[in-house]
Protein backbone atom coordinates (compact mmCIF):
# COMPACT_ATOMS: atom_id res chain seq x y z
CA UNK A 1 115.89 55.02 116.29
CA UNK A 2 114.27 52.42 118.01
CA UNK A 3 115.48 53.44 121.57
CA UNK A 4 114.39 56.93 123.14
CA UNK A 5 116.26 57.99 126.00
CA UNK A 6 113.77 61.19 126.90
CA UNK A 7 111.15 60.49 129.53
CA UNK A 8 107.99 61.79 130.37
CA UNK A 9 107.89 65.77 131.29
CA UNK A 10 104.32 65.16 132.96
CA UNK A 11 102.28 62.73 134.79
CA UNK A 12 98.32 62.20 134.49
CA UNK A 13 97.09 60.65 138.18
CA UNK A 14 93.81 59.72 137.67
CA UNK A 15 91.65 58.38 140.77
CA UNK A 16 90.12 55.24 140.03
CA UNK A 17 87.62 55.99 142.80
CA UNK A 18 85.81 58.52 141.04
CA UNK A 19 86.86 57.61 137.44
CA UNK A 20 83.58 56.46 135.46
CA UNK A 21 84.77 55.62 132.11
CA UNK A 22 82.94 58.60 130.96
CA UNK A 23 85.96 59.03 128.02
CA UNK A 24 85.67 62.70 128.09
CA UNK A 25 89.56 62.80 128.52
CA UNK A 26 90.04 60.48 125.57
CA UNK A 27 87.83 62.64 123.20
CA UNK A 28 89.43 66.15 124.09
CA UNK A 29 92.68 65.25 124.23
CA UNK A 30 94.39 66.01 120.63
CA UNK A 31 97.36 64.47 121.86
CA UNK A 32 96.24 60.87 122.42
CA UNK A 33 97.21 60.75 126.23
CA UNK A 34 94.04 58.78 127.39
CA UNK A 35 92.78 55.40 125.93
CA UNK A 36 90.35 52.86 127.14
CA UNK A 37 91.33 49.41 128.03
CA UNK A 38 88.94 47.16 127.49
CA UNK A 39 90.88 44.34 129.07
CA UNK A 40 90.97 46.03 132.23
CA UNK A 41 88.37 47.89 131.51
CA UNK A 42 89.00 51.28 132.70
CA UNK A 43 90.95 54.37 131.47
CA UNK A 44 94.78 54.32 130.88
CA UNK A 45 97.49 57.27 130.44
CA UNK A 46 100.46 57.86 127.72
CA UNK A 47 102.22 60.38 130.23
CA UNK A 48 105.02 60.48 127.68
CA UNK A 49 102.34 62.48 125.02
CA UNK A 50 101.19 64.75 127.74
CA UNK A 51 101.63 68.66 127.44
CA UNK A 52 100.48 70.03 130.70
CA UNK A 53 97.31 71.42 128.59
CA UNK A 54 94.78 71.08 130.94
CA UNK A 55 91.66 70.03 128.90
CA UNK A 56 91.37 66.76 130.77
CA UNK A 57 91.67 67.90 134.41
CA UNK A 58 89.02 70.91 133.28
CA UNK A 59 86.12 68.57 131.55
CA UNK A 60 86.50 65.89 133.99
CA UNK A 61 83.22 65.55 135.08
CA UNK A 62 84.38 63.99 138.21
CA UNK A 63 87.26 66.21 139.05
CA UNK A 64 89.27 62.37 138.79
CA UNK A 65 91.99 63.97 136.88
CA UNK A 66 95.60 65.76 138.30
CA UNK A 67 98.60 66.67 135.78
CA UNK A 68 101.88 66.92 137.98
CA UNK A 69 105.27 67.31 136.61
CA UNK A 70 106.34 64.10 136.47
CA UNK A 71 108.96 62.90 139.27
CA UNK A 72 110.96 60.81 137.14
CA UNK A 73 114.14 63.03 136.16
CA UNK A 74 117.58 63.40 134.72
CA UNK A 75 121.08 63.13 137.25
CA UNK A 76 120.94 67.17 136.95
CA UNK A 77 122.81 69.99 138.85
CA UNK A 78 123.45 73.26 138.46
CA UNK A 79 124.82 73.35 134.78
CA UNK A 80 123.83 70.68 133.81
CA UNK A 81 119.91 71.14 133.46
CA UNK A 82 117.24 68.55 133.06
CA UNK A 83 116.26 70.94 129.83
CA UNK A 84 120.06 70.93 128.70
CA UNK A 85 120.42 67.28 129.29
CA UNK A 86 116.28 66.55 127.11
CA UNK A 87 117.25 69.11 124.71
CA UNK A 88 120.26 67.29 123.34
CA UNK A 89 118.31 64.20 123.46
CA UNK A 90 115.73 65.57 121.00
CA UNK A 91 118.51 66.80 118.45
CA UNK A 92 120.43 63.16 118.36
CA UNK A 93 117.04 61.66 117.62
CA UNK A 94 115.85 64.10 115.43
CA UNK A 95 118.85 65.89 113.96
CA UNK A 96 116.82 68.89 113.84
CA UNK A 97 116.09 72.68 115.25
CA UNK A 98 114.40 72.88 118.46
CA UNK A 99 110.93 74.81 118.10
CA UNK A 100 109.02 76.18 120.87
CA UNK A 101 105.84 78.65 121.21
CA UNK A 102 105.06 81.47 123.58
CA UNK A 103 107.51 83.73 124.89
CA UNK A 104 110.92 83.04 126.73
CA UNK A 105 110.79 81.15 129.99
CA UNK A 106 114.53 81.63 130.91
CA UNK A 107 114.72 82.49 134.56
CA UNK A 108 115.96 86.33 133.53
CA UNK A 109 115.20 89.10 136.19
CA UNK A 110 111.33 90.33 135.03
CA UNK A 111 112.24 94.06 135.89
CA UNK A 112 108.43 95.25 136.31
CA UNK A 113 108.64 93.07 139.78
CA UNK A 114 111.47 95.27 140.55
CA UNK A 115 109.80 98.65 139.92
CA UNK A 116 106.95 100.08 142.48
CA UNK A 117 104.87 102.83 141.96
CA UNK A 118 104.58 106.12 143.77
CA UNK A 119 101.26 107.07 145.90
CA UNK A 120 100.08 110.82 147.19
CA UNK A 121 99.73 111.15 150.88
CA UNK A 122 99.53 114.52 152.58
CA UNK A 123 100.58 117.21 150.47
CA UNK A 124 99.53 115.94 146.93
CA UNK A 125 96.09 114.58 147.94
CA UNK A 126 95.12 111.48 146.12
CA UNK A 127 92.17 111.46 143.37
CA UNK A 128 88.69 109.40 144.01
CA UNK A 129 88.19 107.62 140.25
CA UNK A 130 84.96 106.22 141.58
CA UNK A 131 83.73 110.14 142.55
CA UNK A 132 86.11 112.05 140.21
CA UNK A 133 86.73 111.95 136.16
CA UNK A 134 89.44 109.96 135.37
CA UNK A 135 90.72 110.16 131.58
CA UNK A 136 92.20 107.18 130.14
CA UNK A 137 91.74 108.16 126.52
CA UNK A 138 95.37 108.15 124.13
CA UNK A 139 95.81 109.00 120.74
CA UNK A 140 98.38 107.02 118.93
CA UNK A 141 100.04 109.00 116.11
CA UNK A 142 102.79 111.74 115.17
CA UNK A 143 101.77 115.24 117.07
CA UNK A 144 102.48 118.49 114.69
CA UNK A 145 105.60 121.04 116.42
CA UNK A 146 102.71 123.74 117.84
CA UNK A 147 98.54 124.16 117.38
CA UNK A 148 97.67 127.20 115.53
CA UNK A 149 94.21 128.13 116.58
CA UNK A 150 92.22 131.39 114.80
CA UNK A 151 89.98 134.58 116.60
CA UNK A 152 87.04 131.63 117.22
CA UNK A 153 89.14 129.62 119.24
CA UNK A 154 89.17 127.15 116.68
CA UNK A 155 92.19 124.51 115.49
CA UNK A 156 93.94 125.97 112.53
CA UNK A 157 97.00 123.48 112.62
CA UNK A 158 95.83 120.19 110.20
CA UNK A 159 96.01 117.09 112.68
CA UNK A 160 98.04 114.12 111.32
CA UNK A 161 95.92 110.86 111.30
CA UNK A 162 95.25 109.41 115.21
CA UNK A 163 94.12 106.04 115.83
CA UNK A 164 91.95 106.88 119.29
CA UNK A 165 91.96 104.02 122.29
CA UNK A 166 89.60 104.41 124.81
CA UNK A 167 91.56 102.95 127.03
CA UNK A 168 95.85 102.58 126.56
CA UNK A 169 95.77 98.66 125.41
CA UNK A 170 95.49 96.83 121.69
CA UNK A 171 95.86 93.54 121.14
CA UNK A 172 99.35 92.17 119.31
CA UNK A 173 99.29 91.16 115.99
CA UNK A 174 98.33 87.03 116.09
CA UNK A 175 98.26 85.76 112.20
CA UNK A 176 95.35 83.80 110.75
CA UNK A 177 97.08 80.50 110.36
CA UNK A 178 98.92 80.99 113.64
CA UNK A 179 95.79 81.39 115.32
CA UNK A 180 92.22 80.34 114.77
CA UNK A 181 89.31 81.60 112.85
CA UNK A 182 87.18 81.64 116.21
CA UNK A 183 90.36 83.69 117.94
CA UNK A 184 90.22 86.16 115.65
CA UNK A 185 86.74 86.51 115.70
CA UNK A 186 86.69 86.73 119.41
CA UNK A 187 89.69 90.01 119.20
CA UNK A 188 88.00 92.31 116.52
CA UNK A 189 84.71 92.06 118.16
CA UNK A 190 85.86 92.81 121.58
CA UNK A 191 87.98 95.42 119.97
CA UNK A 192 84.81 97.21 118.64
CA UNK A 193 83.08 97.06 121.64
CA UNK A 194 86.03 98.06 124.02
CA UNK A 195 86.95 101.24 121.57
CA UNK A 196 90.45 99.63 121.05
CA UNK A 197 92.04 98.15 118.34
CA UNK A 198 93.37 94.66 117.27
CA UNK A 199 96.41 94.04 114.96
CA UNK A 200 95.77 91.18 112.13
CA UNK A 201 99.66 90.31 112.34
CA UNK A 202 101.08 89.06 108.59
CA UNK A 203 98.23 86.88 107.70
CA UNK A 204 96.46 89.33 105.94
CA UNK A 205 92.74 89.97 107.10
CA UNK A 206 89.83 87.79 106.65
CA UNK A 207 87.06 89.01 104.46
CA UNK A 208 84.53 88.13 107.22
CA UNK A 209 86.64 90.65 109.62
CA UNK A 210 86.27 93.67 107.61
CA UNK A 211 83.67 95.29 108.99
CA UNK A 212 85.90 95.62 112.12
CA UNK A 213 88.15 97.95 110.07
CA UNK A 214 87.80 101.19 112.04
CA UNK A 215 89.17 98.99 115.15
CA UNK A 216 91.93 97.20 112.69
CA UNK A 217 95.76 97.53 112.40
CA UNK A 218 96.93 95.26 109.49
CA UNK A 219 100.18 94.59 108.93
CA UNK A 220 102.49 94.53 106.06
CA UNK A 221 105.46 92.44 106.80
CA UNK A 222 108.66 90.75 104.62
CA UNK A 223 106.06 87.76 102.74
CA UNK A 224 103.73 90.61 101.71
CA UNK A 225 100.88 87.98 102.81
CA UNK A 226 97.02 89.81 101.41
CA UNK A 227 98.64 92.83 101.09
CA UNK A 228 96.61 95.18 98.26
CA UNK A 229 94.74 98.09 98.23
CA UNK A 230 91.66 96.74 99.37
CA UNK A 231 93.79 95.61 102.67
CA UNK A 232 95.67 98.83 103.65
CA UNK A 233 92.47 101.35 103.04
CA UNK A 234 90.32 98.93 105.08
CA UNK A 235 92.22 99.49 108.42
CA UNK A 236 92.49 102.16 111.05
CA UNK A 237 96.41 101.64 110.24
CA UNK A 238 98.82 100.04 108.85
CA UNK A 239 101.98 98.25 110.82
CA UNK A 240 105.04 97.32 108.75
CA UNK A 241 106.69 94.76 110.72
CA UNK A 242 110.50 94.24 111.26
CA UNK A 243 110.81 92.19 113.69
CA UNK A 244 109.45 90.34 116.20
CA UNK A 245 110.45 89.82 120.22
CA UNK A 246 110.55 86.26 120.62
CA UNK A 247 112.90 86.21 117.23
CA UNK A 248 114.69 88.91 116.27
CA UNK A 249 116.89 88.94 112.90
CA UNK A 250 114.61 85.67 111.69
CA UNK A 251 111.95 85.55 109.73
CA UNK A 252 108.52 83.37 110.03
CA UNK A 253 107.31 80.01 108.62
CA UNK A 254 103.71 78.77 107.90
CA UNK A 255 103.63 75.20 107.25
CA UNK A 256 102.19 74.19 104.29
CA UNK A 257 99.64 71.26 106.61
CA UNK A 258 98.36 74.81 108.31
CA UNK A 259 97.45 76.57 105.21
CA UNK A 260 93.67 76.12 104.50
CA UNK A 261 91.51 77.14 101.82
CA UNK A 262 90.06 79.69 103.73
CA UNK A 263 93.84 80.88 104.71
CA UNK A 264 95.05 80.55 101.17
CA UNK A 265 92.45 82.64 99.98
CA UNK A 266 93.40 85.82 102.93
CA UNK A 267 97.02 84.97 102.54
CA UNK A 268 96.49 85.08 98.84
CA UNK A 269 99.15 82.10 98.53
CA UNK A 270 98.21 78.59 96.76
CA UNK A 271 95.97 76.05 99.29
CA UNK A 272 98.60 73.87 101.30
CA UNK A 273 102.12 76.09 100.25
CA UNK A 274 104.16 76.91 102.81
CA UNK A 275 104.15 80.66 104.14
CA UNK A 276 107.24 82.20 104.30
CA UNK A 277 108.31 85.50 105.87
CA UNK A 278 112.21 85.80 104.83
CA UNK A 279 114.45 87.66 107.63
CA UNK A 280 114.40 91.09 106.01
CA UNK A 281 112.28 92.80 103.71
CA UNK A 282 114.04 92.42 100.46
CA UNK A 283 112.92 96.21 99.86
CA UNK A 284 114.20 97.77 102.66
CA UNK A 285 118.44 97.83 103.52
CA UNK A 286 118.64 101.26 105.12
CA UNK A 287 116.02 103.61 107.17
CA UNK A 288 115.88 105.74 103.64
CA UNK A 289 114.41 102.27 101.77
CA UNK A 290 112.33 102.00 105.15
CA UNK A 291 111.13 105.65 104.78
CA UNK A 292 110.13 105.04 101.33
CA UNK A 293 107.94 102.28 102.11
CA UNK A 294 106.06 103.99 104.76
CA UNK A 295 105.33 107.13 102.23
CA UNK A 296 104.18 104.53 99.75
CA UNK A 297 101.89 103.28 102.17
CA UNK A 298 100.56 106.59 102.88
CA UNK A 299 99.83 107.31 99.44
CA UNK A 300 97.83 104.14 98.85
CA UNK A 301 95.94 105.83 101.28
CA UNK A 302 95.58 109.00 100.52
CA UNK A 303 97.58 110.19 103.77
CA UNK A 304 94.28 109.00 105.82
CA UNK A 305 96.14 106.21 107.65
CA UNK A 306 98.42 106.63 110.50
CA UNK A 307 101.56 104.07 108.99
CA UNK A 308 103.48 102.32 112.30
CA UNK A 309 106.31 99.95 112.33
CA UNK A 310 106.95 97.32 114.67
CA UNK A 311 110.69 95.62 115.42
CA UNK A 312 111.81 93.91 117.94
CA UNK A 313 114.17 95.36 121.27
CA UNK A 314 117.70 94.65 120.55
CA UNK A 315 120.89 96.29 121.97
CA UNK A 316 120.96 99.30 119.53
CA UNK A 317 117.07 99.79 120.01
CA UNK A 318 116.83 103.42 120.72
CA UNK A 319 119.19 104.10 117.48
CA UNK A 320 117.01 102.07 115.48
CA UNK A 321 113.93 104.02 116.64
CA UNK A 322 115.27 107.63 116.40
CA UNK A 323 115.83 106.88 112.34
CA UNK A 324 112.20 105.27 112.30
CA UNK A 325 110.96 108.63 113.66
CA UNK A 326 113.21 110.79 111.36
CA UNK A 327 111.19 108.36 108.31
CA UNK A 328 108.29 109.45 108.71
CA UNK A 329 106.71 106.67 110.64
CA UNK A 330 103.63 107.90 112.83
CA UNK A 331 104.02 104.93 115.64
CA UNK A 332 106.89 102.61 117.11
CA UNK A 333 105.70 99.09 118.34
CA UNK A 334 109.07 97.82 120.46
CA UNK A 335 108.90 93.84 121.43
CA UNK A 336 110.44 92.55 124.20
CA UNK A 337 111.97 89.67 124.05
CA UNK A 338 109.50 87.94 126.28
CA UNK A 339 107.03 88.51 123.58
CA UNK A 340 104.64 85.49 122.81
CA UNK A 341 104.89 83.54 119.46
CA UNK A 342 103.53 80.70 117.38
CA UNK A 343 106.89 79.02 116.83
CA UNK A 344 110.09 80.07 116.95
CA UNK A 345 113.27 78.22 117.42
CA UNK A 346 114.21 77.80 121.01
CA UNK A 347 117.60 79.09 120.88
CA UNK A 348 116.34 82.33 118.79
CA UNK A 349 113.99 82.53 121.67
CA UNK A 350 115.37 82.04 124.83
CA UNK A 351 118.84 83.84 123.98
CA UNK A 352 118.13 86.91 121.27
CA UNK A 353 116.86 90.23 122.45
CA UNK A 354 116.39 92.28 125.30
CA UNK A 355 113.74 92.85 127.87
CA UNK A 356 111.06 95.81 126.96
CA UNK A 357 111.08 97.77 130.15
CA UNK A 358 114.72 98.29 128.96
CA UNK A 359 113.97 99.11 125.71
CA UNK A 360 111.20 101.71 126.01
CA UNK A 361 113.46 103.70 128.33
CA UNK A 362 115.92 103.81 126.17
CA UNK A 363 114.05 104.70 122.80
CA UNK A 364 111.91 107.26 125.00
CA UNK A 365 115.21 108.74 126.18
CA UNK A 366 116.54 109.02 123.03
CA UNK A 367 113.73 110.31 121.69
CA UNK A 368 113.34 113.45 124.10
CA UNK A 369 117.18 114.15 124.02
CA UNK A 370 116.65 114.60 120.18
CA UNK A 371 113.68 116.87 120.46
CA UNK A 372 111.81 114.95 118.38
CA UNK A 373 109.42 112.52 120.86
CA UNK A 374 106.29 114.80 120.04
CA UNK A 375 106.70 112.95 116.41
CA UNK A 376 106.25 109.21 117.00
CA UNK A 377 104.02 107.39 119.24
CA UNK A 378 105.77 104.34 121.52
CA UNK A 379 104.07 101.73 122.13
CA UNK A 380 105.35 98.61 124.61
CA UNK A 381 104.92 94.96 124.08
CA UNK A 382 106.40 91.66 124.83
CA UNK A 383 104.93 90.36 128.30
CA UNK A 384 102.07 92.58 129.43
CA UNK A 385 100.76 90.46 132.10
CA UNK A 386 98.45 93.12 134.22
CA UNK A 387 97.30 96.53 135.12
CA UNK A 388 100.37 97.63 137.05
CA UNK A 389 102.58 96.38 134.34
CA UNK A 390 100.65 99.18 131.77
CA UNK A 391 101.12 101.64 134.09
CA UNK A 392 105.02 101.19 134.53
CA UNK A 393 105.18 100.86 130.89
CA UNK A 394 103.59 104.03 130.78
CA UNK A 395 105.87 105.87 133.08
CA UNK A 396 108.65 104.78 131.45
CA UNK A 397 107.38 106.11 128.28
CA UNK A 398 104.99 104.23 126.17
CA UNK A 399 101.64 106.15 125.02
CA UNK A 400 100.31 102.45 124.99
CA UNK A 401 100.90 98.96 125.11
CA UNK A 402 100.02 95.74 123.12
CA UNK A 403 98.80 92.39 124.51
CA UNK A 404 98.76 89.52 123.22
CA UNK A 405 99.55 86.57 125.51
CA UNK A 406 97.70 87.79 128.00
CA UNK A 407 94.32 87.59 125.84
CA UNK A 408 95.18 84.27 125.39
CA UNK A 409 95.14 83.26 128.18
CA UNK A 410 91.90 84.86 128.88
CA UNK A 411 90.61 83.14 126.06
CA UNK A 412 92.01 79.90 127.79
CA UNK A 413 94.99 78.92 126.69
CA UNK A 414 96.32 77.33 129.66
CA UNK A 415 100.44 78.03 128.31
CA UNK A 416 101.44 74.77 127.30
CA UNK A 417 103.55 75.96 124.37
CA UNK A 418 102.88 73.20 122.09
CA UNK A 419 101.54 76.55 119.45
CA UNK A 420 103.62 75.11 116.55
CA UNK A 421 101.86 71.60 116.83
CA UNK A 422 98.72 72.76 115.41
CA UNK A 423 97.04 70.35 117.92
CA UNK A 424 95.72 73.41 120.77
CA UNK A 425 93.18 71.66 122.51
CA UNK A 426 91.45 75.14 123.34
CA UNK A 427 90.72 76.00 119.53
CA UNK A 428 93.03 79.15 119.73
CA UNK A 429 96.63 77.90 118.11
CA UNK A 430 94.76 75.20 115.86
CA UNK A 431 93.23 75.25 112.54
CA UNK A 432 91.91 71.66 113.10
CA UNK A 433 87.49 72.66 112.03
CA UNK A 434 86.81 69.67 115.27
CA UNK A 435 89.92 71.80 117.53
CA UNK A 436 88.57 75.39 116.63
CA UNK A 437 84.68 74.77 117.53
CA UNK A 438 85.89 74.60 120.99
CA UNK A 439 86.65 78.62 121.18
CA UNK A 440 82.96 80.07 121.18
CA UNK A 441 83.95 83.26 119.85
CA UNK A 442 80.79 84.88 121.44
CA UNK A 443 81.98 83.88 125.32
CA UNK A 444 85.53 84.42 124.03
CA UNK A 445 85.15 88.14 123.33
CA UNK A 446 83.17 88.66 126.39
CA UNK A 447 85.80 87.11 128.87
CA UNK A 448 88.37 89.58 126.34
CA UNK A 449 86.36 92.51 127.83
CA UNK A 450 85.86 91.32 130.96
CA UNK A 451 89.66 91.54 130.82
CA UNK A 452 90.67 94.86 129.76
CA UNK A 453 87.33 96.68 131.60
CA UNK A 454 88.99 95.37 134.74
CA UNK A 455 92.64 96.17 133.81
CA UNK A 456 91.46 99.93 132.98
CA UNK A 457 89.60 100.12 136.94
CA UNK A 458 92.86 98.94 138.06
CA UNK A 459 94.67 101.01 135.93
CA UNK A 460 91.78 104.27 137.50
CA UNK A 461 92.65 103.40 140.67
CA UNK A 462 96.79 103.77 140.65
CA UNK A 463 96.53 106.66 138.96
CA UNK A 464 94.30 108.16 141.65
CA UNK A 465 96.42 106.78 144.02
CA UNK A 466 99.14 109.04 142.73
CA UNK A 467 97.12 112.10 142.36
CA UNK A 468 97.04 111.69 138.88
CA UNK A 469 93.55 111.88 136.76
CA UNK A 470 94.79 111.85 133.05
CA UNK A 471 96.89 109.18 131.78
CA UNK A 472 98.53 111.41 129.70
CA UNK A 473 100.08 112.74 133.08
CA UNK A 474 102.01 110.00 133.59
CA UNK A 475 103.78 109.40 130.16
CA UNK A 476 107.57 109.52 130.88
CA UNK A 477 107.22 110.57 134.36
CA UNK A 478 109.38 107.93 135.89
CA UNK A 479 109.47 109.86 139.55
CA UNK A 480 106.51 107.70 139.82
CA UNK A 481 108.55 104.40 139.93
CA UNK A 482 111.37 103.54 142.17
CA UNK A 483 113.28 100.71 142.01
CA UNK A 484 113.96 97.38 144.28
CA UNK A 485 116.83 95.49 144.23
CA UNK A 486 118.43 96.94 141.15
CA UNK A 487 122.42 98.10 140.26
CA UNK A 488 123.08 101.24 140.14
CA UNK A 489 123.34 100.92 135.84
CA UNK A 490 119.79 99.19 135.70
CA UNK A 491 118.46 102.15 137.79
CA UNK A 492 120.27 104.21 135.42
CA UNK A 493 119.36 102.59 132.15
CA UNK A 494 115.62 102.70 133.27
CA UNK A 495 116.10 106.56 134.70
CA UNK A 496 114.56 105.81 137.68
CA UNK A 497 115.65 106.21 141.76
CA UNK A 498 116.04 103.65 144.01
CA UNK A 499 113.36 103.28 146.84
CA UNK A 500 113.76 105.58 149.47
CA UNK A 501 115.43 107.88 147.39
């Protein structure tokens, strides 16, 4: 079509007083918004190529460079959108699916803003963490009915396997292919050093990475991608995944452009194939199929690997999660649907699912009313965006939570969700060798534990604050949240009081 009736989403002003020509904008930019004019002789702007990214307006040497949403815009109103009215202009010039990356952006209630924590006052007096052990230490992984100890005061009852976490945060499972080489270097090493672990997502796990394995989850998900033995008895654990937050009931797709040597060879698929996930595993059609996968897991292992499985929060979530328990599986990872991706389609994304803080109330709920919550580890994701959001996940039931955005973004990804492009000017959603060098893993991983040694201080000092000094403590004690501006159903749902109450 030769006529395109979408506009710009973003404009680049650029101050010609303190632009030098320097073409530092023109070289980082991967989408070819900045050229030099030699007629005029001085830098120019495609605003209809620009993402929002970033790069530019960081590097400028000159700070010459502002990206403003651009004021040019559709006859909208309240139905109406300007994203309604662009989206069906992309789909009558392309005739295709819309993709998108990251998590949702609808304008849906984010209930963690509604919740606020407790604090001791006079009669519970609050805890010092600077002056005063605080214990932040979990252990993921199915808990035996009672401990059996003999006349020396020593454990009789044989422990299933734990993974241990220093503090209660992993990072989410991020494929190699959906994310850099450089990314994932930057994750397993701050792993090791933060006494955490990082998940490998689908991908499989580079050979490079394996002597991370004690701080490794690996995944084994519908495409089966560098799945053998090697793989599973490598890693701390083993996630089978089901589903994912920001798509639900889909499956995922590696372009074939994406898929390197060095990917083909951990995906163990031919160089430049496409790598695809189908919807459901073609193994598993009921949670007795699902429980025989996670026993054959176990025996690859010899039993030495705690086996987890992730799905997504839908309606029937806490359902879904009581069978998963009754199979066998040690841990639950639950994705809200605000959970990150590398591409997804944007209806899948912004319409399927339901939010986590929703979800791990329920499944915890469940869980307890059963009698069977000391079997199965919870652990939140889908959204994680700080230290008071880990502690209300916490409360509402989660041992843990995953994070995966969130490191991201402290590895600089600056949220333009152009993931699926392949074109991430920060060298995290990229495989392009000139796009990745721009991620130094080394400053990555230390700006990774910058992040989570501050979240866990944070995370110290609320805990204090409430007169609690063990995290463990505050596992499913919602009387430590109270909610704002909530029905009576949501306060219900989420088994919490209102404030004041």
């Amino acid at each position: 079509m030769s006529l395109s009736y979408l506009t710009p989403e973003f404009k680049v002003l650029r101050d010609y007083d303190k632009c030098i020509n320097c073409k530092v904008c023109m070289r980082q930019c991967s989408f070819e918004v900045h050229s030099y004019d030699e007629h005029l002789d001085k830098m120019i702007s495609n605003d209809m190529n620009c993402v929002n990214c970033q790069r530019c307006v960081v590097l400028c040497p000159t700070q010459a460079l502002t990206v403003i949403k651009h004021p040019q815009t559709f006859k909208e109103h309240a139905n109406w959108t300007y994203d309604a009215i662009r989206d069906i202009y992309r789909q009558a010039e392309t005739g295709g699916v819309l993709l998108s990356s990251m998590g949702n952006d609808r304008p849906y209630p984010v209930y963690w803003d509604k919740m606020v924590i407790n604090a001791s006052q006079v009669t519970n007096p609050s805890i010092d963490p600077l002056r005063e052990p605080m214990e932040l230490r979990v252990y993921i992984g199915r808990k035996p009915d009672k401990i059996e100890i003999d006349e020396n005061l020593n454990v009789k009852t044989k422990m299933p396997p734990q993974l241990k976490l220093e503090t209660p945060i992993m990072f989410s499972a991020m494929s190699y292919g959906s994310i850099s080489y450089n990314a994932h270097a930057a994750l397993a090493r701050a792993a090791e050093e933060l006494g955490i672990l990082y998940n490998t997502g689908e991908g499989g796990l580079h050979k490079d990475f394996r002597k991370y394995g004690k701080n490794t989850i690996v995944q084994v998900a519908s495409g089966r991608f560098g799945v053998d033995r090697e793989y599973l008895n490598t890693a701390a654990a083993i996630e089978i995944k089901i589903g994912q937050g920001a798509k639900p009931g889909i499956g995922g797709h590696l372009p074939g452009e994406k898929v390197s040597e060095d990917i083909s060879a951990t995906r163990m698929i031919p160089p430049g194939s496409d790598a695809i996930s189908p919807a459901p595993h073609h193994d598993i059609y009921s949670i007795e199929d699902l429980a025989q996968l996670i026993y054959s897991l176990k025996e690859a292992t010899d039993y030495q690997k705690p086996v987890g499985v992730k799905i997504a929060a839908v309606n029937n979530v806490a359902a879904i999660a009581s069978g998963i328990a009754r199979a066998g599986a040690d841990y639950i990872a639950i994705d809200g649907f605000r959970g990150g991706t590398g591409a997804a389609p944007k209806r899948i994304r912004d319409n399927v699912g339901i939010p986590i803080e929703f979800a791990i109330a329920a499944v915890d709920a469940r869980l307890r009313s059963e009698g069977i919550r000391h079997t199965i580890s919870l652990v939140a994701a889908g959204s994680i965006r700080n230290s008071a959001d880990i502690v209300k996940a916490i409360a509402l039931g989660a041992d843990a939570v995953y994070i995966a955005t969130a490191a991201l973004i402290a590895l600089g990804c600056h949220m333009c969700q152009k993931c699926h492009t392949g074109k991430c000017n920060w060298g995290i959603a990229t495989q392009d060798p000139n796009l990745v060098k721009r991620l130094n893993p080394e400053i990555g991983y230390k700006r990774l534990v910058n992040l989570v040694q501050a979240w866990s201080h944070e995370i110290k000092e609320m805990l204090g604050g409430m007169g609690i000094n063990d995290i463990e403590s505050l596992k499913g004690n919602r009387l430590m949240l109270r909610g704002i501006g909530m029905t009576q159903k949501e306060l219900d749902i989420l088994g919490i009081l209102a404030a004041g109450e």
